[in-house]
PDB file of N, CA and C in Angstrom:
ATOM      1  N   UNK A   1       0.859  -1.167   0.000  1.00  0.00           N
ATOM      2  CA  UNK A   1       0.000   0.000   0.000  1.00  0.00           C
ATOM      3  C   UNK A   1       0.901   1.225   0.000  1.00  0.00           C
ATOM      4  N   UNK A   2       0.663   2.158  -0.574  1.00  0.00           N
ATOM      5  CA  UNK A   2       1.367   3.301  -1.132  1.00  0.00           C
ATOM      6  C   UNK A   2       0.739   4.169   0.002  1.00  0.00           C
ATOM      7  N   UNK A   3       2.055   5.430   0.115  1.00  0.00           N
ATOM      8  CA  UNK A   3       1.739   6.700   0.843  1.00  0.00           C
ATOM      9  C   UNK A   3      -0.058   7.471   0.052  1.00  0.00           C
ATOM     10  N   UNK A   4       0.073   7.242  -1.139  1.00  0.00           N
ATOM     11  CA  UNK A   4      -0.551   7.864  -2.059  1.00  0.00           C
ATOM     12  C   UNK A   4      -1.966   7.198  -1.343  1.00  0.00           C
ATOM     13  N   UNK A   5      -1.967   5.800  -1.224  1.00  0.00           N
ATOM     14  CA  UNK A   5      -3.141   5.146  -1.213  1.00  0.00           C
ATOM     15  C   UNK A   5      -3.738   5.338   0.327  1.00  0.00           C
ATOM     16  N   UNK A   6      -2.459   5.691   1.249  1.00  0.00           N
ATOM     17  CA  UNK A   6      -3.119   5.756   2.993  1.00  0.00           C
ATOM     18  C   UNK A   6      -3.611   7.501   2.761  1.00  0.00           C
ATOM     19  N   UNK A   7      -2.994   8.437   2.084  1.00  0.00           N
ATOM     20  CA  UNK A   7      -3.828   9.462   1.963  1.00  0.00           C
ATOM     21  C   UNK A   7      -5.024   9.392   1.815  1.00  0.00           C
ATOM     22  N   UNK A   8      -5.343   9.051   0.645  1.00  0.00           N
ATOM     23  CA  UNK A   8      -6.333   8.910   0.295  1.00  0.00           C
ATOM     24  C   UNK A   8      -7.546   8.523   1.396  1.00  0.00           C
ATOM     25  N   UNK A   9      -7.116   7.483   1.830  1.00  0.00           N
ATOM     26  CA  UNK A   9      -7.895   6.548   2.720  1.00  0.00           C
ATOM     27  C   UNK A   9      -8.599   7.218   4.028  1.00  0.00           C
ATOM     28  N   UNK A  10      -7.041   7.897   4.289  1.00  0.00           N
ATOM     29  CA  UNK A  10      -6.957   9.620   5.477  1.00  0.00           C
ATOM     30  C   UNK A  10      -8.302  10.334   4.975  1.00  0.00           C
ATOM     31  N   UNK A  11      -8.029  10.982   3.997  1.00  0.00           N
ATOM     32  CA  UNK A  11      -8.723  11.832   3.702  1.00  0.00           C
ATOM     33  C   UNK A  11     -10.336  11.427   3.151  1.00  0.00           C
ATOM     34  N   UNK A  12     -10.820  10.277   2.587  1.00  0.00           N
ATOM     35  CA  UNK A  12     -12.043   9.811   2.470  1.00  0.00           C
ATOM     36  C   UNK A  12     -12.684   9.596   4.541  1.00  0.00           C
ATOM     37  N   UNK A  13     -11.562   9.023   5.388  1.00  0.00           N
ATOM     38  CA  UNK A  13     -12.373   8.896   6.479  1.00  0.00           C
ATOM     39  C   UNK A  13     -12.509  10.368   7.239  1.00  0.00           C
ATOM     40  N   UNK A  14     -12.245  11.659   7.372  1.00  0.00           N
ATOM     41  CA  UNK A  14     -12.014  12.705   7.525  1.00  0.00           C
ATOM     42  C   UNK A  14     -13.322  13.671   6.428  1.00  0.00           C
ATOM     43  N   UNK A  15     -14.337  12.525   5.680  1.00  0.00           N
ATOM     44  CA  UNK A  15     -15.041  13.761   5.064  1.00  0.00           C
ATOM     45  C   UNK A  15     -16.070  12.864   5.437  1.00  0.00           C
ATOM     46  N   UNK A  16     -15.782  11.260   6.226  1.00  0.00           N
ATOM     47  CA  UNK A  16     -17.034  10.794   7.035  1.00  0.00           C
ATOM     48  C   UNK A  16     -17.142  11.057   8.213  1.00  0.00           C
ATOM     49  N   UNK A  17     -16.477  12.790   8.833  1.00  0.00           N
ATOM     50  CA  UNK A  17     -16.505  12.811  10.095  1.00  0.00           C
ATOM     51  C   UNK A  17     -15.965  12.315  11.427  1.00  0.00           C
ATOM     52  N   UNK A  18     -14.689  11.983  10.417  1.00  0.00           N
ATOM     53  CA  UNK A  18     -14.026  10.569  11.522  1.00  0.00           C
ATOM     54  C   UNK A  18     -12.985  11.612  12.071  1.00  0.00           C
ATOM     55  N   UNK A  19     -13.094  12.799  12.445  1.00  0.00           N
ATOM     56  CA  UNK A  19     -11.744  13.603  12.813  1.00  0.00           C
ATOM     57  C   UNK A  19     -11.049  13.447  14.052  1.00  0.00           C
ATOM     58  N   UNK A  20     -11.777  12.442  14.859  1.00  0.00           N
ATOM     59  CA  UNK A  20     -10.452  12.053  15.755  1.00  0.00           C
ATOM     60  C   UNK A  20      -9.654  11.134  15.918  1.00  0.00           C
ATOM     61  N   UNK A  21      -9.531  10.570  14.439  1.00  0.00           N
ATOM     62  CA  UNK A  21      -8.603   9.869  14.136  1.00  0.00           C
ATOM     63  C   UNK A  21      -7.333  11.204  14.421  1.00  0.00           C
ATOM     64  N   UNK A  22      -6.012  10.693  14.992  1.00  0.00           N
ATOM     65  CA  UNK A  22      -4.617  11.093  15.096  1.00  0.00           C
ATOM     66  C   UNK A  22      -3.932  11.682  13.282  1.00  0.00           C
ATOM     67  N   UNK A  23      -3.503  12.828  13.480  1.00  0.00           N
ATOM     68  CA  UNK A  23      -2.746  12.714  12.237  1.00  0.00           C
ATOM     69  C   UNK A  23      -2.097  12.113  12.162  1.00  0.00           C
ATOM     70  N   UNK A  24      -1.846  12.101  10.184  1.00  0.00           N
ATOM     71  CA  UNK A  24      -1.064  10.539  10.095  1.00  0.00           C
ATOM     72  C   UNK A  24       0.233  11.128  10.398  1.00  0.00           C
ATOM     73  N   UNK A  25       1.292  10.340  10.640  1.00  0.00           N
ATOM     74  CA  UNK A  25       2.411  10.257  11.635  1.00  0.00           C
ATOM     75  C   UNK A  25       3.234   9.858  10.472  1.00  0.00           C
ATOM     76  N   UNK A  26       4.525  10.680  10.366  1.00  0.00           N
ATOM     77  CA  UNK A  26       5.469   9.482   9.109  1.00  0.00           C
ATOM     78  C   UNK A  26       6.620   9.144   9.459  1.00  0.00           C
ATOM     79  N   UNK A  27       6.939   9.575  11.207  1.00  0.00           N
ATOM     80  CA  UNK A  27       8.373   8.849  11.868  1.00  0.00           C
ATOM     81  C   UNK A  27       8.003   7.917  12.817  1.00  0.00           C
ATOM     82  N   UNK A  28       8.843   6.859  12.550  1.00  0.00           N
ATOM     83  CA  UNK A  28       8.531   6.096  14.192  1.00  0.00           C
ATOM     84  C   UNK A  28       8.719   6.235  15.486  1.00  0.00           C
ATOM     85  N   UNK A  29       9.505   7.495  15.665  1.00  0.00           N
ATOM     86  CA  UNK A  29       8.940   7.655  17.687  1.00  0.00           C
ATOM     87  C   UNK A  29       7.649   8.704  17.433  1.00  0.00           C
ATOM     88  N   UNK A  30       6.948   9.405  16.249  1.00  0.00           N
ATOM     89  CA  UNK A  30       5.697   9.889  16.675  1.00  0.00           C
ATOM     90  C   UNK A  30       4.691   8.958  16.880  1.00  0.00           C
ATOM     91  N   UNK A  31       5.284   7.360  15.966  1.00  0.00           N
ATOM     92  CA  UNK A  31       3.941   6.131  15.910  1.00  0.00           C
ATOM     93  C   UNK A  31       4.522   5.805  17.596  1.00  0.00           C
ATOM     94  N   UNK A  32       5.656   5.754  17.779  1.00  0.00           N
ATOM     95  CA  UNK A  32       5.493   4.889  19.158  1.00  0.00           C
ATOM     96  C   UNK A  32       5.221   5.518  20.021  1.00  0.00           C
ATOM     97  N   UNK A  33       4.987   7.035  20.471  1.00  0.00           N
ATOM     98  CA  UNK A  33       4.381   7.600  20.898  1.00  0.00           C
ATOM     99  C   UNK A  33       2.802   7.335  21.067  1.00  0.00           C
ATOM    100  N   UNK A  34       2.531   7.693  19.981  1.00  0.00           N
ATOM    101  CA  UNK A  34       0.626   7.657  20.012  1.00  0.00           C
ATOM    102  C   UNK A  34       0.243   5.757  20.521  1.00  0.00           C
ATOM    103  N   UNK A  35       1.195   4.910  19.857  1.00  0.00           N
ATOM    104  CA  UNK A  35       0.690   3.690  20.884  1.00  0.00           C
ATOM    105  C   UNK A  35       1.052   3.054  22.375  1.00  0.00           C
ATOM    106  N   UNK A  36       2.534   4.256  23.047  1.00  0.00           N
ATOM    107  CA  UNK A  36       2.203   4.397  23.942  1.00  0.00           C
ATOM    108  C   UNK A  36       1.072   5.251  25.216  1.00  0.00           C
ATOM    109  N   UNK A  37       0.743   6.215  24.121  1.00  0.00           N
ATOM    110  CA  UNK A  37      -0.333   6.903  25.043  1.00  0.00           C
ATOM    111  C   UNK A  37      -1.556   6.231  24.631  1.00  0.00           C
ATOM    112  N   UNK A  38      -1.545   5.344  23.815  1.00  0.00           N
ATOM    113  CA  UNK A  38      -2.503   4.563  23.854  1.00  0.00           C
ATOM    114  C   UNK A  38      -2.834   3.321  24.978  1.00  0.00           C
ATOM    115  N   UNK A  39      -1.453   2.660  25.205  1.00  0.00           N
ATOM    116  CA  UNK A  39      -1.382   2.031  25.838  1.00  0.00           C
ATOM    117  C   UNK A  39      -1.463   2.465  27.771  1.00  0.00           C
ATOM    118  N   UNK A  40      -1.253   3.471  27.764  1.00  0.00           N
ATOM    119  CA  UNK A  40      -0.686   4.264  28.882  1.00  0.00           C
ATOM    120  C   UNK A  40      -2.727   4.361  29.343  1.00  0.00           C
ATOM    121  N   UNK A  41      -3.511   4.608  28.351  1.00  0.00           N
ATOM    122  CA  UNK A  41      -4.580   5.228  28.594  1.00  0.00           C
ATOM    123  C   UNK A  41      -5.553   3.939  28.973  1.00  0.00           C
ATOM    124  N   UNK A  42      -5.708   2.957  28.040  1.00  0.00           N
ATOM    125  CA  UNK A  42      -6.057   1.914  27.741  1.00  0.00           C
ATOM    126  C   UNK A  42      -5.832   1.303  29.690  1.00  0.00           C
ATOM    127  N   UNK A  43      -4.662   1.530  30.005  1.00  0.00           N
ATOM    128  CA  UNK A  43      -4.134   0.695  31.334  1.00  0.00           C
ATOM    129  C   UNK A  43      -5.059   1.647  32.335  1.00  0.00           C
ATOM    130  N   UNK A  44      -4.989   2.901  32.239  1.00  0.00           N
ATOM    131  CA  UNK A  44      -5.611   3.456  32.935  1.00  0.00           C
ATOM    132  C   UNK A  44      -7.098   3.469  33.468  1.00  0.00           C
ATOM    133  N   UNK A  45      -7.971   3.216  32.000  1.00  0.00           N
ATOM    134  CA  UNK A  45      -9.358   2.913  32.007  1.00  0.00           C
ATOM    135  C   UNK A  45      -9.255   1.119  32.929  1.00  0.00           C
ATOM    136  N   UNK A  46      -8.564   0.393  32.193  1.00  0.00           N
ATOM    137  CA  UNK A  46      -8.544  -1.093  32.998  1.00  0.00           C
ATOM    138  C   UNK A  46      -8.301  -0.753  34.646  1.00  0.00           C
ATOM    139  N   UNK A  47      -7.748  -0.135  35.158  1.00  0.00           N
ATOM    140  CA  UNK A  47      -7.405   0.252  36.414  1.00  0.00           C
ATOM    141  C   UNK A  47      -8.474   0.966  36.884  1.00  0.00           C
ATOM    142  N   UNK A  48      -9.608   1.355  36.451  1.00  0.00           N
ATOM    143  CA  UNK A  48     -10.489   2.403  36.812  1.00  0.00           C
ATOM    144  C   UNK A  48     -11.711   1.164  37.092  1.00  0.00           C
ATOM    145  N   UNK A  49     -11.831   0.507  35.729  1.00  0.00           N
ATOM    146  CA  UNK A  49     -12.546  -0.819  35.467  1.00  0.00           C
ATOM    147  C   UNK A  49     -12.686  -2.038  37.407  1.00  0.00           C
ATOM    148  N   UNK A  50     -11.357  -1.989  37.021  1.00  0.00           N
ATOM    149  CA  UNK A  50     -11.372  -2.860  38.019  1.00  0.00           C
ATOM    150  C   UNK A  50     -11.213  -2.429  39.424  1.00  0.00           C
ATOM    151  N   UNK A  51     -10.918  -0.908  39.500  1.00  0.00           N
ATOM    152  CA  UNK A  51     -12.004  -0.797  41.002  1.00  0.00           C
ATOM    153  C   UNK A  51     -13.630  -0.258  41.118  1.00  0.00           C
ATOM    154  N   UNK A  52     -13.735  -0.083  39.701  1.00  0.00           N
ATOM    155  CA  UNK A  52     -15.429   0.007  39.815  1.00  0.00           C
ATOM    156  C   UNK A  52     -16.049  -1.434  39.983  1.00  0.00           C
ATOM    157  N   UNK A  53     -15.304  -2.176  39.818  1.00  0.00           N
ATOM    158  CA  UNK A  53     -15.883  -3.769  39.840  1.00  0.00           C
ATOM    159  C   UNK A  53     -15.649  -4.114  41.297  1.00  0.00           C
ATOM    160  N   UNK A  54     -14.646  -3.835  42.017  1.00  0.00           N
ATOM    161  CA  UNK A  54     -14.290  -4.253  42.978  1.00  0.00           C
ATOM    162  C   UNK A  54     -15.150  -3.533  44.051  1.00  0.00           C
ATOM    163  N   UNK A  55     -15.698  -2.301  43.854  1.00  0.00           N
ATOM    164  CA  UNK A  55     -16.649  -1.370  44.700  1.00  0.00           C
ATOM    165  C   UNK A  55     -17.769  -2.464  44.620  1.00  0.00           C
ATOM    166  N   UNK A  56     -17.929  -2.937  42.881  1.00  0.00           N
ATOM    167  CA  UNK A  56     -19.635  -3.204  42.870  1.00  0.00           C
ATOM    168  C   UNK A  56     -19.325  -4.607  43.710  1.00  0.00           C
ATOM    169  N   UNK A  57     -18.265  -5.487  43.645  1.00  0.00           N
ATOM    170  CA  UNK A  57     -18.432  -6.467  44.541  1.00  0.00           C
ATOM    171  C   UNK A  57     -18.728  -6.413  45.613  1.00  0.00           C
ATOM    172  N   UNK A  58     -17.694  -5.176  46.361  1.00  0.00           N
ATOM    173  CA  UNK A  58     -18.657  -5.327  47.819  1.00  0.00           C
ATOM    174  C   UNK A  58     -19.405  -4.625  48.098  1.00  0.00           C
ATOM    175  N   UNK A  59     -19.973  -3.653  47.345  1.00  0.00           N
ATOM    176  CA  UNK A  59     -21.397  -3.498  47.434  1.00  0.00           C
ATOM    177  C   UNK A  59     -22.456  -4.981  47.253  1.00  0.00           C
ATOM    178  N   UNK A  60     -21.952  -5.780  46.411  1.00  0.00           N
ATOM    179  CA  UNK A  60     -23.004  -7.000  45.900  1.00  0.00           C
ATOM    180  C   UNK A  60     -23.099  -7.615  47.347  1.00  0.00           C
ATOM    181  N   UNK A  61     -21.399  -8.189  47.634  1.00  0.00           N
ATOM    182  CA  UNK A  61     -21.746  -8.736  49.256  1.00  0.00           C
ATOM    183  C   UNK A  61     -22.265  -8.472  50.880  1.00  0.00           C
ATOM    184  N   UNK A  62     -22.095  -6.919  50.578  1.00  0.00           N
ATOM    185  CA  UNK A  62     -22.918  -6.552  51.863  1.00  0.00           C
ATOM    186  C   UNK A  62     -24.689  -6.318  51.017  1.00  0.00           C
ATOM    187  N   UNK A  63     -24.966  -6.387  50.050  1.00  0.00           N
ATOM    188  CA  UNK A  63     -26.244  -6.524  50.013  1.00  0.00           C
ATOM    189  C   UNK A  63     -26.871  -7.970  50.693  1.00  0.00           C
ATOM    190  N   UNK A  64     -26.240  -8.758  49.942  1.00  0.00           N
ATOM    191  CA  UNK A  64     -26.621 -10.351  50.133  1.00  0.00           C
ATOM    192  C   UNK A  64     -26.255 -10.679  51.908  1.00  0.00           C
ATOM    193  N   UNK A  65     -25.224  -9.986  52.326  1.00  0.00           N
ATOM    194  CA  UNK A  65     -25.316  -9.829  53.952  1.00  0.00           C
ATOM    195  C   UNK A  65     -26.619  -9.293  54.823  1.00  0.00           C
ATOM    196  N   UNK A  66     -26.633  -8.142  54.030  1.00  0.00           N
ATOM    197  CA  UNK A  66     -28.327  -7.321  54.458  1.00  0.00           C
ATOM    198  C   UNK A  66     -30.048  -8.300  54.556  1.00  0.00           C
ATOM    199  N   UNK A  67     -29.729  -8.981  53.388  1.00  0.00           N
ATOM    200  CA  UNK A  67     -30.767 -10.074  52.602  1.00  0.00           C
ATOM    201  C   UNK A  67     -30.663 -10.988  53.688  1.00  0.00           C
ATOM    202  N   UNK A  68     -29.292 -11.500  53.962  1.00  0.00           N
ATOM    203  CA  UNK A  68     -29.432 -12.453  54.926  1.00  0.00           C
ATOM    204  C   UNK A  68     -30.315 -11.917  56.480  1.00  0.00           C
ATOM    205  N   UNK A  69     -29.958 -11.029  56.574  1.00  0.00           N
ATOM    206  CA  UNK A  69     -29.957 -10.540  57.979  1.00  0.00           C
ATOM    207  C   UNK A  69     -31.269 -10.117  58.031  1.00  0.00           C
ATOM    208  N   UNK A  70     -32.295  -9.721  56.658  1.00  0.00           N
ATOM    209  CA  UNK A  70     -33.153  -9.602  56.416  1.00  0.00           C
ATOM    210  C   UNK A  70     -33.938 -10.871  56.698  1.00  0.00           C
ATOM    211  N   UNK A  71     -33.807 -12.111  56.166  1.00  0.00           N
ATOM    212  CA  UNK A  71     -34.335 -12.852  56.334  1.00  0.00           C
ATOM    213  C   UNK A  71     -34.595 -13.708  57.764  1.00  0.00           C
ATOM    214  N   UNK A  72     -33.309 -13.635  58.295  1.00  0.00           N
ATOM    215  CA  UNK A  72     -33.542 -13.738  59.559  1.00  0.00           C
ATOM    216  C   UNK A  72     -34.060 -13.452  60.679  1.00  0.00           C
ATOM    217  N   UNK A  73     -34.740 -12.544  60.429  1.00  0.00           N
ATOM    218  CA  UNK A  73     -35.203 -10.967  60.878  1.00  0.00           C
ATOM    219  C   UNK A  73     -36.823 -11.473  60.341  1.00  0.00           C
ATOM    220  N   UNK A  74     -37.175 -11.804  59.116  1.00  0.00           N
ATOM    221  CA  UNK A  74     -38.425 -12.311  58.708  1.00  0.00           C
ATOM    222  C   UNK A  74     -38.924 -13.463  59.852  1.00  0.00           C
ATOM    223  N   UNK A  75     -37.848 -14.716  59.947  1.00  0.00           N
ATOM    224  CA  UNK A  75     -37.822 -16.000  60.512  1.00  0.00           C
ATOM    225  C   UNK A  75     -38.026 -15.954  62.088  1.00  0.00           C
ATOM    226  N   UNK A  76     -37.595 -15.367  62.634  1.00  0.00           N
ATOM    227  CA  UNK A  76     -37.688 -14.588  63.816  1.00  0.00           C
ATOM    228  C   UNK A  76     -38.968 -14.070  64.237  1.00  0.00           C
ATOM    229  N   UNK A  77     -39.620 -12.893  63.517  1.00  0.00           N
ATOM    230  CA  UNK A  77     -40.733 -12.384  63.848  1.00  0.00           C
ATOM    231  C   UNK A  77     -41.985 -14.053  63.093  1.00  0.00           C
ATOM    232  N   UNK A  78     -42.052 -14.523  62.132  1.00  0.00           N
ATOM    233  CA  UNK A  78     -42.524 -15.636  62.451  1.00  0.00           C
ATOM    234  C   UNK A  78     -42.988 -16.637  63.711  1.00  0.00           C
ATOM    235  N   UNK A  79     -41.821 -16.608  63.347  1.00  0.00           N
ATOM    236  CA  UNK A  79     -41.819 -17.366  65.227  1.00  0.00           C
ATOM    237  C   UNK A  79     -42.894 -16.964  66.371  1.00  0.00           C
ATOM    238  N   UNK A  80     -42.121 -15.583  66.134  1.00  0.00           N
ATOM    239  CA  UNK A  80     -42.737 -14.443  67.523  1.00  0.00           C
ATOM    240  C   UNK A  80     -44.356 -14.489  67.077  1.00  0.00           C
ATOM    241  N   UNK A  81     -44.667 -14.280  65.940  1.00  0.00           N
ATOM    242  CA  UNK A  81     -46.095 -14.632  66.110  1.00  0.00           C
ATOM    243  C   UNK A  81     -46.813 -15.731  66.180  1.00  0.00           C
ATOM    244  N   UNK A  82     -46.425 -16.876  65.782  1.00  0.00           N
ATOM    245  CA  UNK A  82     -46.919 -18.284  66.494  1.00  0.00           C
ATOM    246  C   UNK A  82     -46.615 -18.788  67.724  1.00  0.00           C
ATOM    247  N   UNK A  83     -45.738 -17.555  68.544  1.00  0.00           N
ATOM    248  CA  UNK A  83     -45.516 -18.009  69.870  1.00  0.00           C
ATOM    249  C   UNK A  83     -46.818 -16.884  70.591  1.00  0.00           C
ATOM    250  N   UNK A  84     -46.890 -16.265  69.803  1.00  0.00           N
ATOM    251  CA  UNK A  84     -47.921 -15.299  70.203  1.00  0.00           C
ATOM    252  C   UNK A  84     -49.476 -15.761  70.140  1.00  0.00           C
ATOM    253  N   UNK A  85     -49.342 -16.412  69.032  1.00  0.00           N
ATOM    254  CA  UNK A  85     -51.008 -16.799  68.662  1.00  0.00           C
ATOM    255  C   UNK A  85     -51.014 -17.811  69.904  1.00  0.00           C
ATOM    256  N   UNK A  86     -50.194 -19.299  69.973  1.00  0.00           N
ATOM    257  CA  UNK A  86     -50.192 -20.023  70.665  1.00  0.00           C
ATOM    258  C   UNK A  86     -50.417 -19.231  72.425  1.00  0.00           C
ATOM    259  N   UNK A  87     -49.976 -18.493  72.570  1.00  0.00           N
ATOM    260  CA  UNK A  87     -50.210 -17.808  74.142  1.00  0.00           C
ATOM    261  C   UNK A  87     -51.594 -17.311  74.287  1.00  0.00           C
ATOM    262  N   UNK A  88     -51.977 -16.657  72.729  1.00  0.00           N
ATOM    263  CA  UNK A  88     -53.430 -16.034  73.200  1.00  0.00           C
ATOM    264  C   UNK A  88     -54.225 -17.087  73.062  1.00  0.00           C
ATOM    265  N   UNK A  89     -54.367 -18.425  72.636  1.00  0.00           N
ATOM    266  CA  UNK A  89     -55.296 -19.785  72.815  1.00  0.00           C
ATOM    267  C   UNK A  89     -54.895 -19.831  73.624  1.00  0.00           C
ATOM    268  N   UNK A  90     -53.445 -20.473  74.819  1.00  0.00           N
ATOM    269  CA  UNK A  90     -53.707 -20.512  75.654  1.00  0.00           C
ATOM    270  C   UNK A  90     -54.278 -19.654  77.286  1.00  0.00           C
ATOM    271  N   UNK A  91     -53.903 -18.590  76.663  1.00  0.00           N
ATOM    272  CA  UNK A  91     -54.729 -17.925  77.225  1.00  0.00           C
ATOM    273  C   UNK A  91     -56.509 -17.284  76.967  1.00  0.00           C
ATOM    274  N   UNK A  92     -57.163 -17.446  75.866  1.00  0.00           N
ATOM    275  CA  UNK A  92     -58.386 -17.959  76.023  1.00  0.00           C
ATOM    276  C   UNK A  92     -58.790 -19.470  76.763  1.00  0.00           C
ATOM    277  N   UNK A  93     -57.938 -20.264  76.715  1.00  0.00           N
ATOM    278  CA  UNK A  93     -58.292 -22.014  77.247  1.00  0.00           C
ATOM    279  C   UNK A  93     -58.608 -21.399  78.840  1.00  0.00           C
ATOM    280  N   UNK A  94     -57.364 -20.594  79.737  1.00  0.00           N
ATOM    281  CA  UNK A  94     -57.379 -20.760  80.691  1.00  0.00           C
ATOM    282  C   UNK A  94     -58.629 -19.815  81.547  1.00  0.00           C
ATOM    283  N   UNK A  95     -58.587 -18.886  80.570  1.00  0.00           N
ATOM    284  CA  UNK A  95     -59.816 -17.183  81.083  1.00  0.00           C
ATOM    285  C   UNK A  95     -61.330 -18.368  80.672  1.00  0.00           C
ATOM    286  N   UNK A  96     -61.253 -19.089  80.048  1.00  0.00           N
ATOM    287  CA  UNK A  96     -62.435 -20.432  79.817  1.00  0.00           C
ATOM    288  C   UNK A  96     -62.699 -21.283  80.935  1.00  0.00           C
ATOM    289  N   UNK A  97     -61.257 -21.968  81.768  1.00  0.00           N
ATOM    290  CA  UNK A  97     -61.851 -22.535  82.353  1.00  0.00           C
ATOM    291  C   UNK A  97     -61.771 -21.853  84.228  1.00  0.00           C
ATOM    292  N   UNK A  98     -61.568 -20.813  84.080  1.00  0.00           N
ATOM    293  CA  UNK A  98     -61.328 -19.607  85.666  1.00  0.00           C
ATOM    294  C   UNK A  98     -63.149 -18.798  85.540  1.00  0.00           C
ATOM    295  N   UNK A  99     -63.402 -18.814  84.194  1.00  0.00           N
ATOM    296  CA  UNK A  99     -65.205 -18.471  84.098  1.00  0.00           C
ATOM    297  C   UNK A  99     -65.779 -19.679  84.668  1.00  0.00           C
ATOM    298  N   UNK A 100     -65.551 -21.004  84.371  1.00  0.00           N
ATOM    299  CA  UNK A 100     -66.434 -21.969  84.872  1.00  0.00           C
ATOM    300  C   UNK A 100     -66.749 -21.863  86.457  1.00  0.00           C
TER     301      UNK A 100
END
C-alpha cells in the first residue's frame, strides 16, 4: 500500500466525520508515541474498570449480607407470632376454664 493510497484513505475517512482519528504520523517515535499513550490510557481505564468492579463487589456482598440478615429478621418475627397466637389460645383455654 502506497503513501498515495493511505492518503487517500486519510482523507475519504475525515469527510465521514471521523476527525479524531490522530494525524497521520510518518516517523517512528511519533507512531510509538501515540501507541504508547494509547497504551498508557487503555491501562488506565482497565485500572479504573477494576475498582469500579471491585466497589460493585462489595457493594453486591454486603447486600446479600443485608438479605441475609433480612431474612432472619423475617424467621424470627414468624416465630414471635406463632408463639404469640399459641399464648393467646392458651390464654383464652385458661380465662375459659377460671369463668367456669
Amino acid at each position: 500500500m502506497s503513501s498515495t493510497d493511505i492518503d487517500a484513505m486519510i482523507a475519504e475517512l475525515k469527510t465521514k466525520n471521523y476527525t479524531h482519528l490522530p494525524p497521520k504520523k510518518d516517523d517512528s517515535q511519533s507512531l510509538k508515541q501515540v501507541c504508547e499513550e494509547t497504551f498508557e490510557k487503555t491501562a488506565r481505564e482497565l485500572e479504573n474498570s477494576q475498582h469500579k468492579l471491585a466497589a460493585a463487589t462489595e457493594r453486591l456482598k454486603q447486600l446479600k449480607q443485608d438479605q441475609q440478615d433480612l431474612m432472619e429478621m423475617i424467621e424470627t418475627k414468624k416465630l414471635d407470632e406463632t408463639l404469640n397466637a399459641s399464648l393467646m389460645e392458651e390464654c383464652k383455654r385458661v380465662d375459659g376454664v377460671l369463668k367456669v
